[in-house]
Protein backbone atom coordinates (compact mmCIF):
# COMPACT_ATOMS: atom_id res chain seq x y z
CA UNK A 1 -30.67 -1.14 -37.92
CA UNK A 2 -28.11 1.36 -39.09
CA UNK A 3 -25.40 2.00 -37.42
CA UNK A 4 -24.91 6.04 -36.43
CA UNK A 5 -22.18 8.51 -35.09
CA UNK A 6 -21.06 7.50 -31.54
CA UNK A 7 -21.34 11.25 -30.47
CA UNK A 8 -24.74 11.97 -32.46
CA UNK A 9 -26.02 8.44 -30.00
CA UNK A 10 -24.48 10.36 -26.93
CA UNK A 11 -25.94 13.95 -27.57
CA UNK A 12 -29.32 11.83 -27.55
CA UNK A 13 -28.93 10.56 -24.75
CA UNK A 14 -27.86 14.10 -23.12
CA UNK A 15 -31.30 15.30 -24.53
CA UNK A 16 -33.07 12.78 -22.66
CA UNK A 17 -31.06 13.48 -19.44
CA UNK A 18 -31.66 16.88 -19.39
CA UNK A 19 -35.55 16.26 -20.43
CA UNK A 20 -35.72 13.63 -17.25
CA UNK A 21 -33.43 15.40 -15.12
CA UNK A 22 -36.50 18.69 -15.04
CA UNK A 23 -39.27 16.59 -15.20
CA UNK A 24 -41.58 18.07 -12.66
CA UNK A 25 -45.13 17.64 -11.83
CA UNK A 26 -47.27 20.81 -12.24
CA UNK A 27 -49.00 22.16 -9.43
CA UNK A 28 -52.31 20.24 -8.75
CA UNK A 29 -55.16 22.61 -8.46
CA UNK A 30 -57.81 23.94 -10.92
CA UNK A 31 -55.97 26.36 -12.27
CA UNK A 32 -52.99 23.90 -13.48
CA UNK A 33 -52.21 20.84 -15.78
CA UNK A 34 -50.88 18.32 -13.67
CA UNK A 35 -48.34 16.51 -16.08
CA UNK A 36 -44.39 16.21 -16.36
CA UNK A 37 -43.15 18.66 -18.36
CA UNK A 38 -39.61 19.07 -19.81
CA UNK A 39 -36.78 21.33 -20.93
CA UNK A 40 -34.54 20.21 -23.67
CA UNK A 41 -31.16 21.41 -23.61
CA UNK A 42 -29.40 21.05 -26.96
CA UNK A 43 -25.84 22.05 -25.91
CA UNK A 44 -23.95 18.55 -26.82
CA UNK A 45 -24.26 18.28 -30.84
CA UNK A 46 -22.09 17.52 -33.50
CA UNK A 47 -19.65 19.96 -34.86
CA UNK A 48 -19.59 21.27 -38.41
CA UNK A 49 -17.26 20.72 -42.04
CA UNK A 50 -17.16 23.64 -43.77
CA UNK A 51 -15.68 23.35 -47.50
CA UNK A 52 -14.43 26.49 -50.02
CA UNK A 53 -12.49 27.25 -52.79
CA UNK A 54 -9.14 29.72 -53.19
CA UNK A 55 -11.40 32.96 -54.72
CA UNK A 56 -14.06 32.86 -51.46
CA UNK A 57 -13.93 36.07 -49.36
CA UNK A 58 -13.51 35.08 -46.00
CA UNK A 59 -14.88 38.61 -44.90
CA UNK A 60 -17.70 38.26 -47.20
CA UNK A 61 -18.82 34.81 -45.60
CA UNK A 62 -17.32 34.36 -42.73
CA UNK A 63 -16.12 30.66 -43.83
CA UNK A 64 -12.73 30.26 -42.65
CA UNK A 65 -10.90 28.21 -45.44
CA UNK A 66 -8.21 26.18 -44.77
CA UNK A 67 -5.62 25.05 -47.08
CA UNK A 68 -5.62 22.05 -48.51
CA UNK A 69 -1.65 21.81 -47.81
CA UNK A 70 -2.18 22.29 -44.12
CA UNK A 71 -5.20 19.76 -44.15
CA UNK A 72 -2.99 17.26 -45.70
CA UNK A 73 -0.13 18.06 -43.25
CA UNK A 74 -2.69 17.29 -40.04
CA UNK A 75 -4.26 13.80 -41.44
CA UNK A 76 -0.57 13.03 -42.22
CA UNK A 77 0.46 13.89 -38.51
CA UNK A 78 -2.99 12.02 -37.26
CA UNK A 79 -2.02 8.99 -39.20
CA UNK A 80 1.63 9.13 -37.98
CA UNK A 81 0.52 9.25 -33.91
CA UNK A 82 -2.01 6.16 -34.82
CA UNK A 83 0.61 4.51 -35.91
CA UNK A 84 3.28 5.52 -33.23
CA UNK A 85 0.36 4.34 -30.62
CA UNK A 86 -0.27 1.08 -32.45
CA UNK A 87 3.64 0.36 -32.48
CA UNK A 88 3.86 0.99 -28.53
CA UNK A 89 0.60 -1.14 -28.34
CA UNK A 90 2.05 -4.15 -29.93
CA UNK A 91 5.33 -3.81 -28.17
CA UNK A 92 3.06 -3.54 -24.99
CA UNK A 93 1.91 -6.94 -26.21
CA UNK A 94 4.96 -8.85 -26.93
CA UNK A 95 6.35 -8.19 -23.62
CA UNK A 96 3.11 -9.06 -22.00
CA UNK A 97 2.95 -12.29 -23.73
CA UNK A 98 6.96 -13.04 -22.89
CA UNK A 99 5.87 -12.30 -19.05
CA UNK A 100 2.98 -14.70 -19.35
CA UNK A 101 4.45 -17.44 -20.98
CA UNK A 102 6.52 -17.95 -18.35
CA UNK A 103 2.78 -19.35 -16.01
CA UNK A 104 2.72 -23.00 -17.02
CA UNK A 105 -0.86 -23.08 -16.05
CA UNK A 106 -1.75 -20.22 -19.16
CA UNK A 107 -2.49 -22.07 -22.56
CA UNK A 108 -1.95 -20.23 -25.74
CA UNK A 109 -5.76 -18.69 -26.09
CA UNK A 110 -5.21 -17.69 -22.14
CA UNK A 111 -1.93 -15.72 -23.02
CA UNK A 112 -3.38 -14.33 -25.94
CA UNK A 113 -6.44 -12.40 -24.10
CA UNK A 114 -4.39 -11.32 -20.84
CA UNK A 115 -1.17 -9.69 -23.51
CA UNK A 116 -4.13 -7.42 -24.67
CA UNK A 117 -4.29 -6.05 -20.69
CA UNK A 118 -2.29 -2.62 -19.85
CA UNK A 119 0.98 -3.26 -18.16
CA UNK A 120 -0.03 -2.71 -14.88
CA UNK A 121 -2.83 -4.94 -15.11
CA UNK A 122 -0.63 -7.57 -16.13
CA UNK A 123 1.60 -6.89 -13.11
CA UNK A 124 -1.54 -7.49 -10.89
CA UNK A 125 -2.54 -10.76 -12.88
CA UNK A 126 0.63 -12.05 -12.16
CA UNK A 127 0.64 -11.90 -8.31
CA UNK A 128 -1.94 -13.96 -8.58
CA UNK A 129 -2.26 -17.41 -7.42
CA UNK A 130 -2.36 -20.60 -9.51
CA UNK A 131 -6.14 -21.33 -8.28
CA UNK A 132 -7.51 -17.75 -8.60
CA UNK A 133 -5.60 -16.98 -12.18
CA UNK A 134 -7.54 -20.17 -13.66
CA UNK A 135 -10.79 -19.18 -12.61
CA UNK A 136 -10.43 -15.65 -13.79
CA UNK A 137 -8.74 -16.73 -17.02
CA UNK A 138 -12.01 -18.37 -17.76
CA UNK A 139 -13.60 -15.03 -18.53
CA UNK A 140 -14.15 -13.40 -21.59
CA UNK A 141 -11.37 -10.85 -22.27
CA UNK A 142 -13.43 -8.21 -21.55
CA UNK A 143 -14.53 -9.12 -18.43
CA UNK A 144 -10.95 -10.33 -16.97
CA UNK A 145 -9.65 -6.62 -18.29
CA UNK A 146 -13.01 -4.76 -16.32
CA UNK A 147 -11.74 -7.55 -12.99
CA UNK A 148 -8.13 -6.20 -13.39
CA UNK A 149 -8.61 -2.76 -13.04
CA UNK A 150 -9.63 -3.40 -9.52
CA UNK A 151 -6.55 -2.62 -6.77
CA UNK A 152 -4.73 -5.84 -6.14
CA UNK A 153 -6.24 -6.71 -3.01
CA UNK A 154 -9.91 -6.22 -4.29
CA UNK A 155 -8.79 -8.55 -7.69
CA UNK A 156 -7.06 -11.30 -5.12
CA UNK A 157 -10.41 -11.24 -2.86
CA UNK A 158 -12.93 -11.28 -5.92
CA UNK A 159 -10.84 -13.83 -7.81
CA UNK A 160 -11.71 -16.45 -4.81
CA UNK A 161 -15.36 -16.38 -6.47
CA UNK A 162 -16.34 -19.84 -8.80
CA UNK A 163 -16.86 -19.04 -12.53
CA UNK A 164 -20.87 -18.17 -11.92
CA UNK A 165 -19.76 -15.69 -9.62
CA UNK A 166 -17.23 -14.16 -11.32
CA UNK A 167 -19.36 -13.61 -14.62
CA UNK A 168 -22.03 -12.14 -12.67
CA UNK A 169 -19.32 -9.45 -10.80
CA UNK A 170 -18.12 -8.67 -14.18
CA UNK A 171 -21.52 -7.65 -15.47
CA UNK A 172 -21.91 -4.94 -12.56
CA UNK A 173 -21.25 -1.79 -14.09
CA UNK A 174 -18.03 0.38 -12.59
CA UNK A 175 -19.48 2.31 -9.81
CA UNK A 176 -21.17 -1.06 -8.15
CA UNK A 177 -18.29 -3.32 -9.08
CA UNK A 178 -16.00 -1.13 -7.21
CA UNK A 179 -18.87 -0.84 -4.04
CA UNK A 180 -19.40 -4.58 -4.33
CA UNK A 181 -15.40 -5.39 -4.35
CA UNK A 182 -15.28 -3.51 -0.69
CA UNK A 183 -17.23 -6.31 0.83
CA UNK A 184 -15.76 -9.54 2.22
CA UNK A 185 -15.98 -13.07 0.39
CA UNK A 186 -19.41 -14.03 1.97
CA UNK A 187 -20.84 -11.02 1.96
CA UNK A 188 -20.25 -10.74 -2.61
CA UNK A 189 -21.60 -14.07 -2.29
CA UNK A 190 -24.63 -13.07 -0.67
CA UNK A 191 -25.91 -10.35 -2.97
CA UNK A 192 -24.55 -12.04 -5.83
CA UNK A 193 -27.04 -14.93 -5.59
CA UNK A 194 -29.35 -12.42 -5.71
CA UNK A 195 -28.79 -11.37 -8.90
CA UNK A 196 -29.52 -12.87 -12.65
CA UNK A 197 -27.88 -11.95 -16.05
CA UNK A 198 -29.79 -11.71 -19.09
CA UNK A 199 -29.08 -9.73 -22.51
CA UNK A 200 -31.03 -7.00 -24.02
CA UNK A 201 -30.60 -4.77 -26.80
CA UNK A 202 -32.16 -1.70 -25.30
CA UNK A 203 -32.27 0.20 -22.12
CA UNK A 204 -35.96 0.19 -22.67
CA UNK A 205 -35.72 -3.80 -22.38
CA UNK A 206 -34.76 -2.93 -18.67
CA UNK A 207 -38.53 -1.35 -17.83
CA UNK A 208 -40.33 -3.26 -15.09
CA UNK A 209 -43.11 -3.92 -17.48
CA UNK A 210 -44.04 -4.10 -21.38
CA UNK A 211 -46.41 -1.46 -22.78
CA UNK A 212 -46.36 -2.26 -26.52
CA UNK A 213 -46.02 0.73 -29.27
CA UNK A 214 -49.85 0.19 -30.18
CA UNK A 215 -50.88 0.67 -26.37
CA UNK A 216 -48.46 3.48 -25.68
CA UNK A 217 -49.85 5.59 -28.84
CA UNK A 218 -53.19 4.51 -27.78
CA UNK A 219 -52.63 6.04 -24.37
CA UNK A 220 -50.83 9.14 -25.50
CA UNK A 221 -53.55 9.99 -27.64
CA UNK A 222 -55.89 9.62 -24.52
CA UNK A 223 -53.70 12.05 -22.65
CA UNK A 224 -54.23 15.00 -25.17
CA UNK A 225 -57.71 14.60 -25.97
CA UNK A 226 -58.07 14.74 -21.95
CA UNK A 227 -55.57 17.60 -21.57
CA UNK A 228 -57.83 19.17 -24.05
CA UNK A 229 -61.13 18.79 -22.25
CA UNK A 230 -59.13 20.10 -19.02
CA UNK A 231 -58.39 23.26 -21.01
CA UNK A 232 -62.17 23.58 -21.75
CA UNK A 233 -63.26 22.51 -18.71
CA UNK A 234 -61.10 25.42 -16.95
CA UNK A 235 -62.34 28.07 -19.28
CA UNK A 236 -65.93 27.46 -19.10
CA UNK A 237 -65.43 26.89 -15.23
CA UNK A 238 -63.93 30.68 -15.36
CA UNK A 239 -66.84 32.01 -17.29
CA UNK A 240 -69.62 30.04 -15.17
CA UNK A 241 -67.82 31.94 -12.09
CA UNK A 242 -68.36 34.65 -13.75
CA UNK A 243 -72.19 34.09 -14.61
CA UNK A 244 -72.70 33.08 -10.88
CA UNK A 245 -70.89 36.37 -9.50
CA UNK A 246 -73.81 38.05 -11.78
CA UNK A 247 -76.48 36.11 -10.66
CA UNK A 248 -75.86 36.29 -6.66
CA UNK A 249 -75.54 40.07 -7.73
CA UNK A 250 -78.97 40.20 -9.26
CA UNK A 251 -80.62 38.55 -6.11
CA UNK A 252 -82.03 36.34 -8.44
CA UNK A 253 -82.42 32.80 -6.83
CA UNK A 254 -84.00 30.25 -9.36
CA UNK A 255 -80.98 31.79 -11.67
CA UNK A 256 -78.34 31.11 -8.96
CA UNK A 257 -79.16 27.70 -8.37
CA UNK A 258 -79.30 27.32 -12.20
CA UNK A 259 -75.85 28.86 -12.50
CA UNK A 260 -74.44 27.71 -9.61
CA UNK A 261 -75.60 23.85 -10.56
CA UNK A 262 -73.61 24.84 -14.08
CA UNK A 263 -70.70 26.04 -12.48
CA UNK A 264 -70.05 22.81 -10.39
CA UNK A 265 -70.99 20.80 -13.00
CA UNK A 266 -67.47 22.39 -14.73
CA UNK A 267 -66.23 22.10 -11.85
CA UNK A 268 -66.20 18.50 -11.42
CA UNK A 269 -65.66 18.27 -15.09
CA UNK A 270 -61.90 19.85 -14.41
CA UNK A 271 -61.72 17.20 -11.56
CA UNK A 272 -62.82 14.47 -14.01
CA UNK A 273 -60.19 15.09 -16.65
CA UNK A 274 -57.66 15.95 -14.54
CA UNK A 275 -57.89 12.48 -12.84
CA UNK A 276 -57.87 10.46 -16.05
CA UNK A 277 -54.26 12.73 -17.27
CA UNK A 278 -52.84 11.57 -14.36
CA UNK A 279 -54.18 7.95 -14.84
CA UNK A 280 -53.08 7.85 -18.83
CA UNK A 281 -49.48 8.91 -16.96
CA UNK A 282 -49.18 6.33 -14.64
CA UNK A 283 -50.81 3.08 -17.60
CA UNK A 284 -47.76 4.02 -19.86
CA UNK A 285 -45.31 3.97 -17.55
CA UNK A 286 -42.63 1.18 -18.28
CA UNK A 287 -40.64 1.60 -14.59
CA UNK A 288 -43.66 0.93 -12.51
CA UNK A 289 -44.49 -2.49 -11.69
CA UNK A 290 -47.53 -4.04 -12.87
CA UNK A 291 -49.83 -4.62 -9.41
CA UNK A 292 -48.26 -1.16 -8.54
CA UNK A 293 -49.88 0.24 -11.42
CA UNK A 294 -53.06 -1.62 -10.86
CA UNK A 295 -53.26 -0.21 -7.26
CA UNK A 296 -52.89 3.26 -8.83
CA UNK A 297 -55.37 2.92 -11.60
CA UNK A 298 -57.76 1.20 -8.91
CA UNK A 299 -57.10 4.52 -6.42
CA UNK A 300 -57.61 7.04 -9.44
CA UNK A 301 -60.72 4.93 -10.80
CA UNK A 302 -62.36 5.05 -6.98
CA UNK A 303 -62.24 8.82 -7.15
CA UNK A 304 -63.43 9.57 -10.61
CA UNK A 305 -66.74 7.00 -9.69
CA UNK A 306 -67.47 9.55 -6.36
CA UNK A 307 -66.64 12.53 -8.27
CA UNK A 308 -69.38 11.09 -10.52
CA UNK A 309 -71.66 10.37 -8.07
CA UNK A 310 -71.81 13.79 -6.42
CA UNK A 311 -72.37 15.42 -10.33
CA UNK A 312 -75.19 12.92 -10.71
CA UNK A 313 -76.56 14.64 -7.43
CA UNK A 314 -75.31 17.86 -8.07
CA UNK A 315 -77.88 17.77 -11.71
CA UNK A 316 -80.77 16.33 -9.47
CA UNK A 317 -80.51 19.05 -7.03
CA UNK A 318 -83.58 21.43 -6.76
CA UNK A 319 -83.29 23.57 -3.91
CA UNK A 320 -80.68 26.02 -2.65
CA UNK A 321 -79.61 23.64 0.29
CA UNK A 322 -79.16 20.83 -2.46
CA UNK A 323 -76.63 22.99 -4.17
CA UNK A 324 -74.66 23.99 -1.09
CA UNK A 325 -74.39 20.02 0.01
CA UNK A 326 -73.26 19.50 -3.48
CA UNK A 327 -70.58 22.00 -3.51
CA UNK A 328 -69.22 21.58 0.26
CA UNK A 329 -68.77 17.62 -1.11
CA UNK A 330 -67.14 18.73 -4.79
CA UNK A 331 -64.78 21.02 -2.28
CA UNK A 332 -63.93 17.85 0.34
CA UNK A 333 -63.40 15.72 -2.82
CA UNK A 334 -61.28 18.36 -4.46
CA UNK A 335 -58.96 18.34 -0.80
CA UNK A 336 -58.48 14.16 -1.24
CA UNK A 337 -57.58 14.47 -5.16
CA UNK A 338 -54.70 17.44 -4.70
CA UNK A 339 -52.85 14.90 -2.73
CA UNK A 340 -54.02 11.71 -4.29
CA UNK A 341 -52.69 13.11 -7.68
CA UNK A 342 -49.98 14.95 -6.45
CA UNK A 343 -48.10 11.41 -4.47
CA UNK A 344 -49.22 9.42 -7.88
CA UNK A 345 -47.63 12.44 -10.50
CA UNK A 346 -44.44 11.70 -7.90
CA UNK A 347 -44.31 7.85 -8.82
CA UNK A 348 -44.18 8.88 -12.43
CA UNK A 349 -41.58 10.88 -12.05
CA UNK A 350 -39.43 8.53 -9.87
CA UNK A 351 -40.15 5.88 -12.66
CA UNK A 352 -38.57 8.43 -15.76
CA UNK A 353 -35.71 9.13 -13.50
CA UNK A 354 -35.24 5.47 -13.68
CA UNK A 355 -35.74 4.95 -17.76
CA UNK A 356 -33.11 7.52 -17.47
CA UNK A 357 -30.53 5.75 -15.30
CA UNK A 358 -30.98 2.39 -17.52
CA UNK A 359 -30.33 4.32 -20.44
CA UNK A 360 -26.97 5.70 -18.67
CA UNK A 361 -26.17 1.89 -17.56
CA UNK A 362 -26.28 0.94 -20.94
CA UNK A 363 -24.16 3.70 -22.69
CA UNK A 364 -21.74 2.89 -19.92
CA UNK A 365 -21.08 -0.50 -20.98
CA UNK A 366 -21.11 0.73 -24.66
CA UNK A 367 -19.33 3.71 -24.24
CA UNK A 368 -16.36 0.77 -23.05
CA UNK A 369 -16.63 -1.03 -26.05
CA UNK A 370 -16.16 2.44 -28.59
CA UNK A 371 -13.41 3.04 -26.62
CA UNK A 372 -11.67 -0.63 -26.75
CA UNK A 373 -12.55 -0.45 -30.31
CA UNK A 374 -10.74 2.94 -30.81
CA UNK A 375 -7.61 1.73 -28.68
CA UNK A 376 -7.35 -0.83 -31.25
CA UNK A 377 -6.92 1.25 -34.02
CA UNK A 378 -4.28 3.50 -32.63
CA UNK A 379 -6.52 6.10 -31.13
CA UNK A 380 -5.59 7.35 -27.73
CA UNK A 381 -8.38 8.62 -25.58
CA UNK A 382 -7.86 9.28 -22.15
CA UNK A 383 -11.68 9.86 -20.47
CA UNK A 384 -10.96 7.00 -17.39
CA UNK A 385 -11.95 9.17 -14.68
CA UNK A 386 -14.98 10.83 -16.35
CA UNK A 387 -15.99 7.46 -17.72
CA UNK A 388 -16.30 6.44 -13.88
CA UNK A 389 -17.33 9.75 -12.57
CA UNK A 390 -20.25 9.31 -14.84
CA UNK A 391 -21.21 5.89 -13.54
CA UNK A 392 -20.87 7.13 -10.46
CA UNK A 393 -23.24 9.48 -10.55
CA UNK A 394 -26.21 7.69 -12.55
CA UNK A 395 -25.07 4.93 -9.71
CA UNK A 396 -26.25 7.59 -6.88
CA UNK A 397 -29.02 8.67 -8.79
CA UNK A 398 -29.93 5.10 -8.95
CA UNK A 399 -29.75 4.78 -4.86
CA UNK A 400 -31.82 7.84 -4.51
CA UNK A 401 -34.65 6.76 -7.12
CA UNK A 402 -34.95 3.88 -5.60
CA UNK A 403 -35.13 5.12 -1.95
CA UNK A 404 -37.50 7.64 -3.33
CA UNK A 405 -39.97 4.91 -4.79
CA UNK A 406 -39.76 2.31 -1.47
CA UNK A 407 -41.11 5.88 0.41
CA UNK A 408 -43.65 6.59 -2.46
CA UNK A 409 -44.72 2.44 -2.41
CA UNK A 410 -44.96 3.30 1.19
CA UNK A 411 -47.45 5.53 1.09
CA UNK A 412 -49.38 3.98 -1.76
CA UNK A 413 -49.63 1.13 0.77
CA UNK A 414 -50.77 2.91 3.30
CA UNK A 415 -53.20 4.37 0.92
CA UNK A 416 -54.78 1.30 0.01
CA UNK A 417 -55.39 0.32 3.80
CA UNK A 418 -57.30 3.31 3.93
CA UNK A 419 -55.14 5.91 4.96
CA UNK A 420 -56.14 9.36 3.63
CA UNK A 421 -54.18 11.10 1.29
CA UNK A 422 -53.44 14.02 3.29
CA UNK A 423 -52.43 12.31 6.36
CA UNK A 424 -49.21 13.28 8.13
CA UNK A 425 -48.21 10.03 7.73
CA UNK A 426 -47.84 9.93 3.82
CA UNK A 427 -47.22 13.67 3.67
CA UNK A 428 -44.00 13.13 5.53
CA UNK A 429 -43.50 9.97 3.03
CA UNK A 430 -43.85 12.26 -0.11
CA UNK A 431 -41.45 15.34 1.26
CA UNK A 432 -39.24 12.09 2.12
CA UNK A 433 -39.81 11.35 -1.74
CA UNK A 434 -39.29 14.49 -3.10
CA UNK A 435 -36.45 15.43 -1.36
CA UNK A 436 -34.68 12.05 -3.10
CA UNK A 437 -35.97 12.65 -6.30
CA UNK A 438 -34.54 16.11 -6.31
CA UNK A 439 -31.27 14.74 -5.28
CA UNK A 440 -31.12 11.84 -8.12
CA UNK A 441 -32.10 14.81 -10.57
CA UNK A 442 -28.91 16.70 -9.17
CA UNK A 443 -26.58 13.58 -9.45
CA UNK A 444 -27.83 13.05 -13.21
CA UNK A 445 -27.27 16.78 -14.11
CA UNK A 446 -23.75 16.13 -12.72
CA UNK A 447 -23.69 12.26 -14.76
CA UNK A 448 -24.62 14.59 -17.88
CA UNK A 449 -21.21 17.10 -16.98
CA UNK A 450 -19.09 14.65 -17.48
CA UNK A 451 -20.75 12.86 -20.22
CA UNK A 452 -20.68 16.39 -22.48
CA UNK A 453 -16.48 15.94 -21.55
CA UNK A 454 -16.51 12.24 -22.83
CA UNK A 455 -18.74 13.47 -26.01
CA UNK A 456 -15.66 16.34 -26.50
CA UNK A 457 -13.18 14.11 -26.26
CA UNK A 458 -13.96 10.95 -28.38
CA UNK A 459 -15.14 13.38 -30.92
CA UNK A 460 -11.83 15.22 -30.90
CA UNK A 461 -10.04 11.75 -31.41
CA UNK A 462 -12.08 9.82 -33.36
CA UNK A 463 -15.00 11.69 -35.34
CA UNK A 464 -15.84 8.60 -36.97
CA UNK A 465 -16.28 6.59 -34.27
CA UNK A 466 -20.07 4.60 -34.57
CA UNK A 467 -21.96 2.56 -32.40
CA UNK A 468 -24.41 -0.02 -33.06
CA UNK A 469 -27.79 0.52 -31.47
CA UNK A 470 -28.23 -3.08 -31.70
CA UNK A 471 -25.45 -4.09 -29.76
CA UNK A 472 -26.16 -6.86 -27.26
CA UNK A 473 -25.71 -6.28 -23.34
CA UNK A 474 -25.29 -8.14 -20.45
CA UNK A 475 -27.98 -6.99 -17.65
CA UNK A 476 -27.41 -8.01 -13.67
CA UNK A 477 -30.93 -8.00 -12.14
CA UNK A 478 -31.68 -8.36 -9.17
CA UNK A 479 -34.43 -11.06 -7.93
CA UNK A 480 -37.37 -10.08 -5.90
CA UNK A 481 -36.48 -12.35 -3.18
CA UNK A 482 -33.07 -10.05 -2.97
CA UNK A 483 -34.34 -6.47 -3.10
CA UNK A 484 -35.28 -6.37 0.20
CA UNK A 485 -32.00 -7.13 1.44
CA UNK A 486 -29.76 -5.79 -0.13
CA UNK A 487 -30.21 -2.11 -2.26
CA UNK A 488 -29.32 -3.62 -6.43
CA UNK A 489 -30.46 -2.21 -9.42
CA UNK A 490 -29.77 -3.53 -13.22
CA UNK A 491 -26.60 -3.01 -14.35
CA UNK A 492 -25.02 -3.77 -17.78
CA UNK A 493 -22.20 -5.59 -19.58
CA UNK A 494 -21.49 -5.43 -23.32
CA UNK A 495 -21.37 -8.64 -25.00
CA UNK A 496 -18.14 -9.98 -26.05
CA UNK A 497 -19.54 -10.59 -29.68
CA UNK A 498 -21.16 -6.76 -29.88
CA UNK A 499 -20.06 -4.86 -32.86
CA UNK A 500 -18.50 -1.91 -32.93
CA UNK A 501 -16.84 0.11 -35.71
CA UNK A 502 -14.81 2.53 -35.27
């Protein structure tokens, strides 16, 4: 695919932050369309080139031209400071290889990849041991320079870890790395055999299952022909009200059981619909797991078959009474679906918030690779701390997501024993749930702050700055057998052989 502008990749990103970040589930009565909506916030684009000649008015345009003198004097001063950076890089270099030359136990390739670390860095590599500096030196370059920027106590500690190990630590994005780097030997050990690598290409490659483009369209299309029959259904449910409040007016009985048979008839029709929107939601979701989604279809298929089944009854009835039993069980039915919907529109939600965070893991690890790609060519761009700000913040959004869905899963279980919907039991669950959710919305609002900075900034330094979107990445998964032990999520590592121009 073609490559594109860095920042133009980043402002898309920020689109789909902001879109995830006010997801929201509608309210789930009658009266509302129970979906997640979105608000797009547009603030992060690219700037603009303007172009003139000598005779245009500024007044009369409002272009401001700039001469070409003075444009020639900036690229000339740009070009001067890449170069002045690139000297003090090389002679950064040259001193770092004199330094490690000096460790018998380096070979020329070893040298070669640790000269390319910042001088402090180097410092720390150096205090190493003989044992731990061989294992580490076995990395990739990339991954030894993510290892050293860890405090030399952390780097001494992780550095104890086999080759296996050590790859797998170096995957972890920032935020975890540094979490994971707190714990002792045994302890790394322990969650680290809990996790695999693998390499994907997209954040979407992350999603706990595969819904291919032909099923997804297929199901979207569902959606709006449904949310189109709920619009119907709604309107002719207000105008049957209407015809009823006439009718029970008139006195006239064989016309009130008529109209009253119509009117919950519509009635069960805006049940009817509004069940299968929230089942199209939860089939193309990629971030819930398969039997998950199977125990939700199941739940939502279970009511649609007894809202069914009282509208069969409800067109057989004959008599007065009939009508009455019909509505009293349309309104008890109604009273289980509000919160059956409602705790299944919730899963959906936690599940975008969770596309979102992969999608943030991944332009982590990418956003290092523009930036190592841009320090090679002379560029300086100092975003460090908003770099790991951002990751950790789509790390804490991460821990509350996933909080969020073990209370949601929770209740779903509890569900499928045979709890009710509305009991206080997986009410308390979904506040629990909300409450999360609400807070891993705030911490990705906050992720998106500092990602408009990091946008700012690389596009001050280096407009043309591109990155491939398909660039190769490292992914540390966690296995099943871990996740119930110890609170992972997928991270991501860029490839040492990803491209990146810059």
């Amino acid at each position: 695919m073609k490559k594109i502008m860095t920042f133009i990749v980043l402002t898309i990103f920020v689109l789909s932050i902001v879109s995830a970040t006010f997801a929201q589930t509608t309210q789930t009565s009658t009266d509302s369309n129970t979906e997640v909506s979105s608000n797009t916030d547009t603030s992060a684009g690219g700037g603009t080139t303007t172009t003139g000649v000598s005779h245009v008015n500024k007044e009369e345009t409002g272009v401001r031209v700039v001469p070409i003198g003075r444009v020639s004097d900036k690229r000339a001063d740009i070009r001067d400071k890449r170069e002045d950076v690139k000297a003090k890089l090389e002679n950064m270099r040259e001193k770092n290889r004199e330094r490690l030359q000096k460790i018998a136990t380096l070979d020329k390739a070893q040298v070669e990849r640790l000269s390319n670390l910042g001088v402090k860095n180097v410092d720390k590599i150096t205090m190493l041991k003989k044992e731990r500096l061989e294992r580490l030196t076995k990395l990739s370059q990339e991954k030894i320079e993510r290892l050293s920027e860890l405090e030399q106590d952390k780097l001494d500690k992780v550095s104890d870890l086999n080759e296996t190990e050590l790859n797998k630590m170096a995957a972890l994005d920032w935020s975890r790395l540094r979490k994971m780097a707190n714990n002792d030997i045994e302890r790394m050990r322990m969650e680290l055999r809990g996790i695999n690598i693998k390499r994907v290409k997209r954040a979407e490659d992350l999603s706990e299952r595969n819904v291919s483009d032909a099923t997804l369209a297929e199901l979207q299309d569902r959606f709006e022909k449904v949310k189109t029959n709920f619009k119907t259904a709604k309107d002719e449910l207000e105008s049957s009200r209407k015809d009823l409040n006439e009718a029970i007016k008139d006195k006239d009985e064989k016309k009130t059981i008529e109209v009253a048979k119509k009117h919950l008839l519509k009635f069960a029709d805006v049940l009817l619909n509004h069940l299968e929107k929230i089942k199209s939601k939860v089939e193309e979701s990629k971030n819930i797991p398969e039997d998950k989604v199977k125990t939700m279809t199941a739940d939502i298929d279970a009511e649609i078959a007894k809202v069914n089944s009282i509208k069969a009854e409800v067109q057989a009835a004959a008599t007065k009474q009939q009508v009455k039993d019909g509505a009293k069980k349309i309104r008890e039915e109604w009273s289980k679906i509000k919160s059956l919907t409602k705790l299944h529109a919730d899963r959906v939600v936690s599940a975008r918030v969770e596309g979102i965070v992969n999608q943030g893991l991944v332009l982590e690890k990418r956003l290092d690779n523009v930036l190592a790609k841009t320090k090679e060519k002379g560029i300086n761009v100092s975003v460090d701390t908003e770099v790991k700000l951002f990751s950790d913040k789509i790390d804490a959004s991460r821990d509350f997501y996933k909080q969020a869905q073990a209370k949601l899963s929770e209740a779903l279980d509890l569900r499928a024993k045979g709890e009710p919907a509305d009991s206080d039991k997986i009410k308390q669950l979904m506040k629990d749930a909300e409450d999360l959710l609400k807070q891993a919305r705030n911490s990705l609002k906050e992720a998106y702050d500092a990602l408009k900075t990091i946008i700012k900034k690389i596009k001050e330094a280096n407009p043309e700055s591109k990155l491939s979107e398909e660039t190769e990445v490292e992914v540390a998964e966690e296995t099943p057998a871990n996740s119930s032990t110890v609170v992972t999520s997928a991270t991501v590592q860029t490839n040492a052989t990803a491209t990146v121009s810059t």
